[in-house]
PDB file of N, CA and C in Angstrom:
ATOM      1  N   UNK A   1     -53.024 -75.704-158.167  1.00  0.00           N
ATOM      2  CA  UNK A   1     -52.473 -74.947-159.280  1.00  0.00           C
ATOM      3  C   UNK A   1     -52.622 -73.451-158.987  1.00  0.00           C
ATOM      4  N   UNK A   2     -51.563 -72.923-159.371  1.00  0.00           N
ATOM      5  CA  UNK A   2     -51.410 -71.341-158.799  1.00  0.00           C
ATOM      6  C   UNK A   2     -52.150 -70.463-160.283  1.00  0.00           C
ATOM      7  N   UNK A   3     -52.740 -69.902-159.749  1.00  0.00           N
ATOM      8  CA  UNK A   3     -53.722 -68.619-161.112  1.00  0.00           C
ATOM      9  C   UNK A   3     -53.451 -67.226-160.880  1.00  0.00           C
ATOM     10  N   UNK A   4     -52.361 -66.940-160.599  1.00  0.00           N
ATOM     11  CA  UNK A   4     -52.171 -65.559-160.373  1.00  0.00           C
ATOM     12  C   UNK A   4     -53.421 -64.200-161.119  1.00  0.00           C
ATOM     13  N   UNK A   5     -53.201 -63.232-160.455  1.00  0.00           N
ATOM     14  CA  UNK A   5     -54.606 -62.110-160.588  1.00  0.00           C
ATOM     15  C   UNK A   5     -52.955 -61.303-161.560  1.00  0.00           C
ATOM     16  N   UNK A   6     -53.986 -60.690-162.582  1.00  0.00           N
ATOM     17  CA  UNK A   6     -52.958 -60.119-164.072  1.00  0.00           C
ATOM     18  C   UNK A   6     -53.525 -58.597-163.710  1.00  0.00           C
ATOM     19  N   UNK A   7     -53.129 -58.188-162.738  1.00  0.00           N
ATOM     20  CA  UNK A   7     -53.463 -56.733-162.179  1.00  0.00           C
ATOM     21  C   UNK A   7     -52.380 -56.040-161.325  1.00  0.00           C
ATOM     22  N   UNK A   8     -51.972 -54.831-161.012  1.00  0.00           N
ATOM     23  CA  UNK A   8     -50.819 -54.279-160.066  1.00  0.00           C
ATOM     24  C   UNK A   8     -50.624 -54.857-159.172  1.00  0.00           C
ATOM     25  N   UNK A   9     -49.729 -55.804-158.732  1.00  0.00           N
ATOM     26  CA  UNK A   9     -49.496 -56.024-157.181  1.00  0.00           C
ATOM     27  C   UNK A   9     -50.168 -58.062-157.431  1.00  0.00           C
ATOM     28  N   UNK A  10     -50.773 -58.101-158.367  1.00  0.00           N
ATOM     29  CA  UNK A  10     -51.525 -59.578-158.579  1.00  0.00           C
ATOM     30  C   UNK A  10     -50.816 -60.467-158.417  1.00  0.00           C
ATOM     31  N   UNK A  11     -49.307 -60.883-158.487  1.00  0.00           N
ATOM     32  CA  UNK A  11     -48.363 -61.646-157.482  1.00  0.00           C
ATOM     33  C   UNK A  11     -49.039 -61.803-156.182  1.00  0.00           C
ATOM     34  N   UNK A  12     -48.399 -60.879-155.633  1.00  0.00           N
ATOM     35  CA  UNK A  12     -48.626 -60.876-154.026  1.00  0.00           C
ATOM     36  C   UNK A  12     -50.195 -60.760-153.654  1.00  0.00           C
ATOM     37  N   UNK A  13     -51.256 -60.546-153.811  1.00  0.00           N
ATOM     38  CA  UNK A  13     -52.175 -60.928-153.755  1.00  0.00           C
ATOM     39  C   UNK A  13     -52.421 -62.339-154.255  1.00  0.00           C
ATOM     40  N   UNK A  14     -52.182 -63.057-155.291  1.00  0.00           N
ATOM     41  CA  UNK A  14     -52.080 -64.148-155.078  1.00  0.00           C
ATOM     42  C   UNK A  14     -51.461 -65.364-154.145  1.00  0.00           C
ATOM     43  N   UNK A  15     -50.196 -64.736-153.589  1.00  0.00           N
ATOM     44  CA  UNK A  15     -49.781 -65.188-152.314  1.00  0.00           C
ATOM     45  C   UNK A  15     -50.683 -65.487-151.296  1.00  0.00           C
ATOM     46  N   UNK A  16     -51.193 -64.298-150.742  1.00  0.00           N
ATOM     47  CA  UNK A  16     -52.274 -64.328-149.859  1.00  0.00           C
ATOM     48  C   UNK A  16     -53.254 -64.531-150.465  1.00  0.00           C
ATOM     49  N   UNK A  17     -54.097 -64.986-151.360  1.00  0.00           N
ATOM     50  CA  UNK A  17     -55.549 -65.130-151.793  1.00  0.00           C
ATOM     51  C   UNK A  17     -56.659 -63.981-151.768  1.00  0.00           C
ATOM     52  N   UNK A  18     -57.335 -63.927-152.672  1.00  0.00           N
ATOM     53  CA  UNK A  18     -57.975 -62.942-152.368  1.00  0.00           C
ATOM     54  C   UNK A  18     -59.467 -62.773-151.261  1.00  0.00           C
ATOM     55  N   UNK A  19     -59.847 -64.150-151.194  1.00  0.00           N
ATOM     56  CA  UNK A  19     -60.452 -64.451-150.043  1.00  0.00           C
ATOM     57  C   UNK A  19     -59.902 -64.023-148.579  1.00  0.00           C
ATOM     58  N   UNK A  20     -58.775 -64.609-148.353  1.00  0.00           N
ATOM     59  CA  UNK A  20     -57.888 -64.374-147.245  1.00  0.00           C
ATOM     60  C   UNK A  20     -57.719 -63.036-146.815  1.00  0.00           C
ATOM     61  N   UNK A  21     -56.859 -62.068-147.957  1.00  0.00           N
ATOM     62  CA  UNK A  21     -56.942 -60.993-147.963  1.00  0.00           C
ATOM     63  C   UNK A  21     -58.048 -60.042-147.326  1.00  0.00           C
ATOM     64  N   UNK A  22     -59.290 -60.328-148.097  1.00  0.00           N
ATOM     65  CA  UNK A  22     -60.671 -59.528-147.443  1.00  0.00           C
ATOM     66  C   UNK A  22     -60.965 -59.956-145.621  1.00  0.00           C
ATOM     67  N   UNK A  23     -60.961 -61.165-145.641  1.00  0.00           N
ATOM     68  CA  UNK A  23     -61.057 -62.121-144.281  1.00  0.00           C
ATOM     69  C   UNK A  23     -59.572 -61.227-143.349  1.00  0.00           C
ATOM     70  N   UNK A  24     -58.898 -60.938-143.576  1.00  0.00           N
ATOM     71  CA  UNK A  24     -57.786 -60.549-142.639  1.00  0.00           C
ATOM     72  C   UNK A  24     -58.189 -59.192-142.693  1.00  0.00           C
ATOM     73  N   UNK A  25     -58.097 -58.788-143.556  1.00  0.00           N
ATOM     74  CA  UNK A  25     -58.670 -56.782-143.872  1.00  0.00           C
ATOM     75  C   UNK A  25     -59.765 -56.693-143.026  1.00  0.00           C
ATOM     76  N   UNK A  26     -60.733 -57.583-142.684  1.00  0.00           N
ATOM     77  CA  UNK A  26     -61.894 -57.257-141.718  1.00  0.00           C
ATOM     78  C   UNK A  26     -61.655 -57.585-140.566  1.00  0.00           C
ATOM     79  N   UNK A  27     -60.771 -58.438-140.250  1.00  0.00           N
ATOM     80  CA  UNK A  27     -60.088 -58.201-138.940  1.00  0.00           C
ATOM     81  C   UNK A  27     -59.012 -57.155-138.659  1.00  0.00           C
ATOM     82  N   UNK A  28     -58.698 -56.764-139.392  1.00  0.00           N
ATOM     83  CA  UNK A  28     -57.563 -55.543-139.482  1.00  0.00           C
ATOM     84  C   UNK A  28     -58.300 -54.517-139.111  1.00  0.00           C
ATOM     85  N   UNK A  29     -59.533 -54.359-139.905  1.00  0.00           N
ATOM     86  CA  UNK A  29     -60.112 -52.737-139.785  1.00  0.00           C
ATOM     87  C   UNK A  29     -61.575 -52.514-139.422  1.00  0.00           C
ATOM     88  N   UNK A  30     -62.219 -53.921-139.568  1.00  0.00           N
ATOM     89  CA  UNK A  30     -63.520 -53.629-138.980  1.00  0.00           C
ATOM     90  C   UNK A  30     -63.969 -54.655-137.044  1.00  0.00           C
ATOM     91  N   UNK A  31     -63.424 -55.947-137.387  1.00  0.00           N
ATOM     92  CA  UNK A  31     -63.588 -56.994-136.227  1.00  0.00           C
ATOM     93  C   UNK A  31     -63.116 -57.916-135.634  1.00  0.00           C
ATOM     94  N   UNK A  32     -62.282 -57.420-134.596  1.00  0.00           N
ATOM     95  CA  UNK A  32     -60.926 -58.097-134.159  1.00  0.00           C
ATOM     96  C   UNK A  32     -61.620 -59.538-133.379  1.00  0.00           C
ATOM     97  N   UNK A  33     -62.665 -59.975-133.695  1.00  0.00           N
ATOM     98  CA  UNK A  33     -63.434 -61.145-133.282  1.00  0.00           C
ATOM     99  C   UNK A  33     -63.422 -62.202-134.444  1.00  0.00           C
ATOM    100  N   UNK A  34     -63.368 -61.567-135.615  1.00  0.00           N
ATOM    101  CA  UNK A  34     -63.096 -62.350-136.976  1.00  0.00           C
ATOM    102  C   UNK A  34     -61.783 -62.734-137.077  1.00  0.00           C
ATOM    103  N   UNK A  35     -62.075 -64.129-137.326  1.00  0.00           N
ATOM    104  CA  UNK A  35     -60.979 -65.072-137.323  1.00  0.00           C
ATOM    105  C   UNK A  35     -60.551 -65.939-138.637  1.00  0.00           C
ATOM    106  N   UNK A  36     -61.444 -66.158-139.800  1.00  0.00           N
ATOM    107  CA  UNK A  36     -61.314 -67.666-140.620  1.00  0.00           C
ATOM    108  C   UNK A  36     -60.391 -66.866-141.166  1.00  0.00           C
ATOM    109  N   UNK A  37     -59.321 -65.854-141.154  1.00  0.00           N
ATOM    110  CA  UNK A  37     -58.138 -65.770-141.979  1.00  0.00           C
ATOM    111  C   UNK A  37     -56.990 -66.890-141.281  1.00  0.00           C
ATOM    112  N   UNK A  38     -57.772 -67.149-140.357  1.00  0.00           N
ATOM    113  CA  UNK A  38     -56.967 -68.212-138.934  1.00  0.00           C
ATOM    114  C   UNK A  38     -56.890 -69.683-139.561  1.00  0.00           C
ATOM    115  N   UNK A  39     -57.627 -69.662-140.387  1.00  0.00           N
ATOM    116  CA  UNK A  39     -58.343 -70.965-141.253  1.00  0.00           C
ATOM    117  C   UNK A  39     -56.701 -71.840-142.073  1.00  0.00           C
ATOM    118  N   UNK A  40     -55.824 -71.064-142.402  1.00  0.00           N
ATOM    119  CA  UNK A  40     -54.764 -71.585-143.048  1.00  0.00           C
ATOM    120  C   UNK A  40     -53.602 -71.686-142.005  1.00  0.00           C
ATOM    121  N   UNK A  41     -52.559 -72.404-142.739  1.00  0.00           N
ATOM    122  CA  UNK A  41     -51.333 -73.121-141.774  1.00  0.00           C
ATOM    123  C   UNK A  41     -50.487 -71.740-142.081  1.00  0.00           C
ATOM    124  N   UNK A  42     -50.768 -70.911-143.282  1.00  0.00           N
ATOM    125  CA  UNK A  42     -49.421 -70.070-143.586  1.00  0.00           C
ATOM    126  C   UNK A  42     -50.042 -69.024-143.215  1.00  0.00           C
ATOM    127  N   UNK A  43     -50.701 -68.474-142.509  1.00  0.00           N
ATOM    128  CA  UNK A  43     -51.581 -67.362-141.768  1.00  0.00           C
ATOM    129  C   UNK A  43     -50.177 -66.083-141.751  1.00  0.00           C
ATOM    130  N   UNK A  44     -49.261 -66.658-141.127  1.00  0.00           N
ATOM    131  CA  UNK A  44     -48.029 -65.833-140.569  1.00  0.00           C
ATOM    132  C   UNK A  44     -47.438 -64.960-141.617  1.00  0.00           C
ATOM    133  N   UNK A  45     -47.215 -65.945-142.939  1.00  0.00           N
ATOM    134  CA  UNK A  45     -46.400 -65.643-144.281  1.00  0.00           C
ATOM    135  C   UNK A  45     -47.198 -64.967-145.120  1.00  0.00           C
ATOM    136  N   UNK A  46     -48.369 -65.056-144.984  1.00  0.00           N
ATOM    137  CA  UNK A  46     -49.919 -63.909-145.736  1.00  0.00           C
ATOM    138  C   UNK A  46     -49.887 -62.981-145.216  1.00  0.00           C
ATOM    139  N   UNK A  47     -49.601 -62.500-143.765  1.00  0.00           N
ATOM    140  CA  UNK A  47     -49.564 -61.536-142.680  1.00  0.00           C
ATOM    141  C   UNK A  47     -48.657 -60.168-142.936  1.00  0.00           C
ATOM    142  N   UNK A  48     -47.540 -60.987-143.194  1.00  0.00           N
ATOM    143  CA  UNK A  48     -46.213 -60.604-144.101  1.00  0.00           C
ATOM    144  C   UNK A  48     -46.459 -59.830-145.360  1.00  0.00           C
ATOM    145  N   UNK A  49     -47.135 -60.278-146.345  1.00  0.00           N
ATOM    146  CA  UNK A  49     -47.331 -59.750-147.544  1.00  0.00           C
ATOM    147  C   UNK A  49     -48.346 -58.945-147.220  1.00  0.00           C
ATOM    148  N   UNK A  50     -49.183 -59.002-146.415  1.00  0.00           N
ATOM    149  CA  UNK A  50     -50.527 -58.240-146.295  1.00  0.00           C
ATOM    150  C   UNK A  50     -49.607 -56.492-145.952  1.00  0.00           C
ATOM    151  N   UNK A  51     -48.981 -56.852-144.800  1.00  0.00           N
ATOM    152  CA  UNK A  51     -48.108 -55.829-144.259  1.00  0.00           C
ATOM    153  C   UNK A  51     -47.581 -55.071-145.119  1.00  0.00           C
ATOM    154  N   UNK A  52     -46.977 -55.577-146.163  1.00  0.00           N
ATOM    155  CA  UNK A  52     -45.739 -54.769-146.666  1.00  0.00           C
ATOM    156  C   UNK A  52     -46.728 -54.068-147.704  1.00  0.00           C
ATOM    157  N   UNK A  53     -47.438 -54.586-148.000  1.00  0.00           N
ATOM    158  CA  UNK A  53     -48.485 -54.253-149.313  1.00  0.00           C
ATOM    159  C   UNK A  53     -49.798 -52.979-149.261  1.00  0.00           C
ATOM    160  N   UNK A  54     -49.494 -52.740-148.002  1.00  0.00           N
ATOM    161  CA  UNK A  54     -50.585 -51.871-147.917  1.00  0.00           C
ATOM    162  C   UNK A  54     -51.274 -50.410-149.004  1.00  0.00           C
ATOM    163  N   UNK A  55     -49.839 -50.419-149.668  1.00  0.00           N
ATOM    164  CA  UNK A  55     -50.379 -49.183-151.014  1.00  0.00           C
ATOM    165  C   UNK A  55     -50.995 -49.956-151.870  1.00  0.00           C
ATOM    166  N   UNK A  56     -51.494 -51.329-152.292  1.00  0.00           N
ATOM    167  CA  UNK A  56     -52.240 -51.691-153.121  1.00  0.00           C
ATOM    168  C   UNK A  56     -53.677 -52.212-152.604  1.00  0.00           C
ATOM    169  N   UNK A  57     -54.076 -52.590-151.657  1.00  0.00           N
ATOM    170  CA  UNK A  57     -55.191 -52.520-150.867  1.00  0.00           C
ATOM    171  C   UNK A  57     -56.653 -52.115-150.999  1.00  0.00           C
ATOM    172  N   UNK A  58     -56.571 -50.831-151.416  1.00  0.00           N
ATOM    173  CA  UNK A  58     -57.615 -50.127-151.902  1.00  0.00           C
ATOM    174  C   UNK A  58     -57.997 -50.673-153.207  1.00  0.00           C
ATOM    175  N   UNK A  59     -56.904 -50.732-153.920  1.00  0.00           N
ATOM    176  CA  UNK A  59     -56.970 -51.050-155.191  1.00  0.00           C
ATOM    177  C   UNK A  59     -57.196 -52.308-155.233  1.00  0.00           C
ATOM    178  N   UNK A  60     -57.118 -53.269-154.999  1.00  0.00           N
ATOM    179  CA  UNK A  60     -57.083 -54.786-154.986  1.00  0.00           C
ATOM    180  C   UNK A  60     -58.664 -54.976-154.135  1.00  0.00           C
ATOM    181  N   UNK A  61     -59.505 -54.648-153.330  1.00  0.00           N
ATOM    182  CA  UNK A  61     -60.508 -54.673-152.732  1.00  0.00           C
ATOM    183  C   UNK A  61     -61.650 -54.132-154.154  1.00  0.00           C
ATOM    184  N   UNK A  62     -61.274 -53.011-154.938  1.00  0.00           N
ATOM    185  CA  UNK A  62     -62.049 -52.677-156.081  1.00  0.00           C
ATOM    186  C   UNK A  62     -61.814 -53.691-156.722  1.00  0.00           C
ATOM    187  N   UNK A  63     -60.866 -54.328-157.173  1.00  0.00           N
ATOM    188  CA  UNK A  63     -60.394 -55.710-158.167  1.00  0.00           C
ATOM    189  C   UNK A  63     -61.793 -56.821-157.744  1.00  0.00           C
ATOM    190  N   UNK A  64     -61.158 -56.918-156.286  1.00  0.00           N
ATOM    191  CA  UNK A  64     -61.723 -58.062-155.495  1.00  0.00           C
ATOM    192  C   UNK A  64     -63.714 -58.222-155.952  1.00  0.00           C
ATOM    193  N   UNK A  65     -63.799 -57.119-155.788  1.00  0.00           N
ATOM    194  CA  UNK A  65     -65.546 -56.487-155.881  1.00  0.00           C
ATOM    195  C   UNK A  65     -65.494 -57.103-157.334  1.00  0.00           C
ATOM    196  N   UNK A  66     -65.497 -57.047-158.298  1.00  0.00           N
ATOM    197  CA  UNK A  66     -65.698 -57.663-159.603  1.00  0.00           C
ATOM    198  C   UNK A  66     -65.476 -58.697-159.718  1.00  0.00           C
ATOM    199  N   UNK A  67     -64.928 -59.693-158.380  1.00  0.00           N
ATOM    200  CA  UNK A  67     -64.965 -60.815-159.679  1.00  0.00           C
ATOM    201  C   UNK A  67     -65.834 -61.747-158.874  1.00  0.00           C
ATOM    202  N   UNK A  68     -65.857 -63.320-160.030  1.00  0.00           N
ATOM    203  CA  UNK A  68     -67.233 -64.003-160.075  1.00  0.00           C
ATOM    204  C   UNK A  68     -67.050 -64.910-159.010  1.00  0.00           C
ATOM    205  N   UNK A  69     -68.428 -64.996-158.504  1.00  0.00           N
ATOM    206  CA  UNK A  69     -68.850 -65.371-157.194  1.00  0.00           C
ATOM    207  C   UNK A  69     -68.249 -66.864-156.889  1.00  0.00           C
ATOM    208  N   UNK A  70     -68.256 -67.553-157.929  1.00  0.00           N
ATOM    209  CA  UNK A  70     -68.112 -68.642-158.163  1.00  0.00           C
ATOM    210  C   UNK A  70     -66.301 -69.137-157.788  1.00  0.00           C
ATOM    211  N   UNK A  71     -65.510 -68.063-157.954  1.00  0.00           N
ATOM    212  CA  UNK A  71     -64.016 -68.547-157.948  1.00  0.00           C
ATOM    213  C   UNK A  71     -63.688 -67.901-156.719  1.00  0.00           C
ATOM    214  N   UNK A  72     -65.059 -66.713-155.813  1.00  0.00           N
ATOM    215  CA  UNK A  72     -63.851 -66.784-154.464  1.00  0.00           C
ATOM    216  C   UNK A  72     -64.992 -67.762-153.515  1.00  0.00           C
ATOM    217  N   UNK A  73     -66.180 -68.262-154.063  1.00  0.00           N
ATOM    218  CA  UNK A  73     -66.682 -69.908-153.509  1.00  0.00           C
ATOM    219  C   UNK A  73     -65.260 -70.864-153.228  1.00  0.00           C
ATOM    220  N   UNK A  74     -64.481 -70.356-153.888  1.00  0.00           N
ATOM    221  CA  UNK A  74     -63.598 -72.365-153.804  1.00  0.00           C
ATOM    222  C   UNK A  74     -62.197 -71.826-152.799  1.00  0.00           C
ATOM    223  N   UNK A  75     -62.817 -71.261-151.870  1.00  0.00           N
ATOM    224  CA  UNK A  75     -61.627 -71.256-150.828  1.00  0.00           C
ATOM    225  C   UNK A  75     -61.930 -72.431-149.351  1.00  0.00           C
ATOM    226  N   UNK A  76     -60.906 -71.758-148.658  1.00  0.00           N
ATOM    227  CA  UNK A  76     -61.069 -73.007-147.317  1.00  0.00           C
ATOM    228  C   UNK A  76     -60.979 -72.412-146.024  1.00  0.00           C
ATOM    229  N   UNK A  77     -61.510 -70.786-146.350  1.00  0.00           N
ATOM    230  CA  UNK A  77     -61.872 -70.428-144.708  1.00  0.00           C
ATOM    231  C   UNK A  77     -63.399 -69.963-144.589  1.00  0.00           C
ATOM    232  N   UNK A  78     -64.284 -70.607-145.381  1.00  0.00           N
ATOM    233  CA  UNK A  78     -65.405 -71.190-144.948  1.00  0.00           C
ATOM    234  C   UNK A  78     -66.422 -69.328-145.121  1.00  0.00           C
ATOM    235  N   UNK A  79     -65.913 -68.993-146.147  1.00  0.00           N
ATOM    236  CA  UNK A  79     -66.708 -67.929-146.534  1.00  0.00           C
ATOM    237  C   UNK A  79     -67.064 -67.781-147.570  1.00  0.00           C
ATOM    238  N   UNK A  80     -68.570 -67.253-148.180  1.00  0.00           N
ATOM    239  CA  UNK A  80     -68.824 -67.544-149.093  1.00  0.00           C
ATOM    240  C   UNK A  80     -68.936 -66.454-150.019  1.00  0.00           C
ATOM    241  N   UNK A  81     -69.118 -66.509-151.551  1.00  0.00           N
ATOM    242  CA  UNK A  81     -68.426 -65.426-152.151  1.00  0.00           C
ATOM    243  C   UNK A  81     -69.341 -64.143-151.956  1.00  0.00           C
ATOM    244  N   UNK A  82     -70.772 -64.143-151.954  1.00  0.00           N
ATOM    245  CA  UNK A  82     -71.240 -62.828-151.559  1.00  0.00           C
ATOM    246  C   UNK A  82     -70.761 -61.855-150.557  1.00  0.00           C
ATOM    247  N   UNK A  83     -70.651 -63.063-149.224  1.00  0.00           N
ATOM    248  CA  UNK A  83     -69.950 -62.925-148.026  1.00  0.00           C
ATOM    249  C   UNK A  83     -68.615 -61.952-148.272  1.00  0.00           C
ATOM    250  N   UNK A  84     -67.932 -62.249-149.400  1.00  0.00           N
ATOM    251  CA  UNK A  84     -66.477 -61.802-149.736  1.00  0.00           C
ATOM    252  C   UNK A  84     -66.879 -60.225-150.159  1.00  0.00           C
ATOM    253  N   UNK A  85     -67.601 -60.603-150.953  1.00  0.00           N
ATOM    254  CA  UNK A  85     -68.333 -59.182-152.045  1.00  0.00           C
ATOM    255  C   UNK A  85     -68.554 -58.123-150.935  1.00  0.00           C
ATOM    256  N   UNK A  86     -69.460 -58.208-150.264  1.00  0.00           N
ATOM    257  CA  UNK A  86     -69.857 -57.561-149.308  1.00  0.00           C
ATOM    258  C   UNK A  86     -68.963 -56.968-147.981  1.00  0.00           C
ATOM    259  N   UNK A  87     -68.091 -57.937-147.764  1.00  0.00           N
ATOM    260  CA  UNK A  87     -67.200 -57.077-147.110  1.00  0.00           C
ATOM    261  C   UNK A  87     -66.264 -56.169-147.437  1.00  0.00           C
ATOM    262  N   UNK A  88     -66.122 -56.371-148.991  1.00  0.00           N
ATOM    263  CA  UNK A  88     -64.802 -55.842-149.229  1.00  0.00           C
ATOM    264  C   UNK A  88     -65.559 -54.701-149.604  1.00  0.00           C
ATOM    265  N   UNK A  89     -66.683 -54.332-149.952  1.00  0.00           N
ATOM    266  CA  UNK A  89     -67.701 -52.890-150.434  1.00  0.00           C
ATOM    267  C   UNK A  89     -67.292 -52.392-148.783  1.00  0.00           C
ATOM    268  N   UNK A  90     -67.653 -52.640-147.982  1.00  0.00           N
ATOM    269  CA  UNK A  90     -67.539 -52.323-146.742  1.00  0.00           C
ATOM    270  C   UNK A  90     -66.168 -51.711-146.335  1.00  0.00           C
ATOM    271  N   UNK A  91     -65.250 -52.712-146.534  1.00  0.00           N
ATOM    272  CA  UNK A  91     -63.841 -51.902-146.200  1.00  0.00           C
ATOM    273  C   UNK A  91     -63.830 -50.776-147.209  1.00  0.00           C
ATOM    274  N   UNK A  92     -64.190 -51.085-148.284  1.00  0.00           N
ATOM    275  CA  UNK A  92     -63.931 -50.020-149.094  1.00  0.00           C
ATOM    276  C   UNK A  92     -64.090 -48.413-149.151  1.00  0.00           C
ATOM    277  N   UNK A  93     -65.564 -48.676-148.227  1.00  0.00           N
ATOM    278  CA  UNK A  93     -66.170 -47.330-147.923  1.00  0.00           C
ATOM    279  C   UNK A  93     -65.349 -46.799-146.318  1.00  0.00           C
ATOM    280  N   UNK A  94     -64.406 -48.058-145.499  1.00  0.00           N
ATOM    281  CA  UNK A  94     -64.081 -47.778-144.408  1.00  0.00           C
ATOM    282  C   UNK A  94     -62.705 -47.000-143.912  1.00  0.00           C
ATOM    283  N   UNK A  95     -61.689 -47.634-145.157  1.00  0.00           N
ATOM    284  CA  UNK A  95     -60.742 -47.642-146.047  1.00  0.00           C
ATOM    285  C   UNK A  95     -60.596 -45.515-146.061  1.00  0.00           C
ATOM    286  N   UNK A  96     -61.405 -45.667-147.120  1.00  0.00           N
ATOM    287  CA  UNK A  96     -61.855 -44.171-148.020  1.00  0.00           C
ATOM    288  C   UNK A  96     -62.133 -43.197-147.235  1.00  0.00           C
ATOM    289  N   UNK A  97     -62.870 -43.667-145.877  1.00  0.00           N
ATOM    290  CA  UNK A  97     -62.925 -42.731-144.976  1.00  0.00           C
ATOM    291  C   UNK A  97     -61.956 -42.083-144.265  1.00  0.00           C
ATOM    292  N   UNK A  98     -61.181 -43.369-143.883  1.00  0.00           N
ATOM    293  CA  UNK A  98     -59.959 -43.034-142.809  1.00  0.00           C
ATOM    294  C   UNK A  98     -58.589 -42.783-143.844  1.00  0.00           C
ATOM    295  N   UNK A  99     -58.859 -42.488-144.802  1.00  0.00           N
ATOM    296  CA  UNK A  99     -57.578 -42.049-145.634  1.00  0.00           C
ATOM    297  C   UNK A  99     -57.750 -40.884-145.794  1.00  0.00           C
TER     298      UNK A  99
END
């Protein structure tokens, strides 16, 4: 069942997940060794939206940071929600720099 995020851009972040999202963003900008965004069949078509979307990013990583641990637990590339929390504080500060 699809739960779309009721925030700017929360479509297309729901496309890609917001798990996914952070998991690809840290291979994007911090560790081209990180892979579980590799974890899904539609990797290619998330890739896509990730791309085109880049003015909401910043903003969607602050989104991402608030929410409960418990709903980005129930994904399937094997990361867990602190795990999520924590990286996306990370891009955030990495993000902010290089802008």
């Amino acid at each position: 069942m699809r739960h779309p995020f009721f925030f700017n851009g929360g479509e297309e972040l729901t496309t890609m997940g917001a798990t996914w999202f952070v998991s690809y963003s840290w291979y994007d900008h911090i560790d081209k060794s990180h892979k579980n965004w590799r974890n899904v069949s539609t990797f290619n078509n998330r890739i896509s939206v990730y791309r085109r979307t880049i003015s909401y990013h910043s903003y969607w990583l602050n989104q991402i940071i608030k929410m409960k641990l418990c709903n980005l637990e129930k994904n399937t590339i094997g990361l867990k929600g602190s795990q999520i929390i924590e990286m996306a504080n990370t891009l955030l500060k990495k993000i902010s720099v290089s802008s």
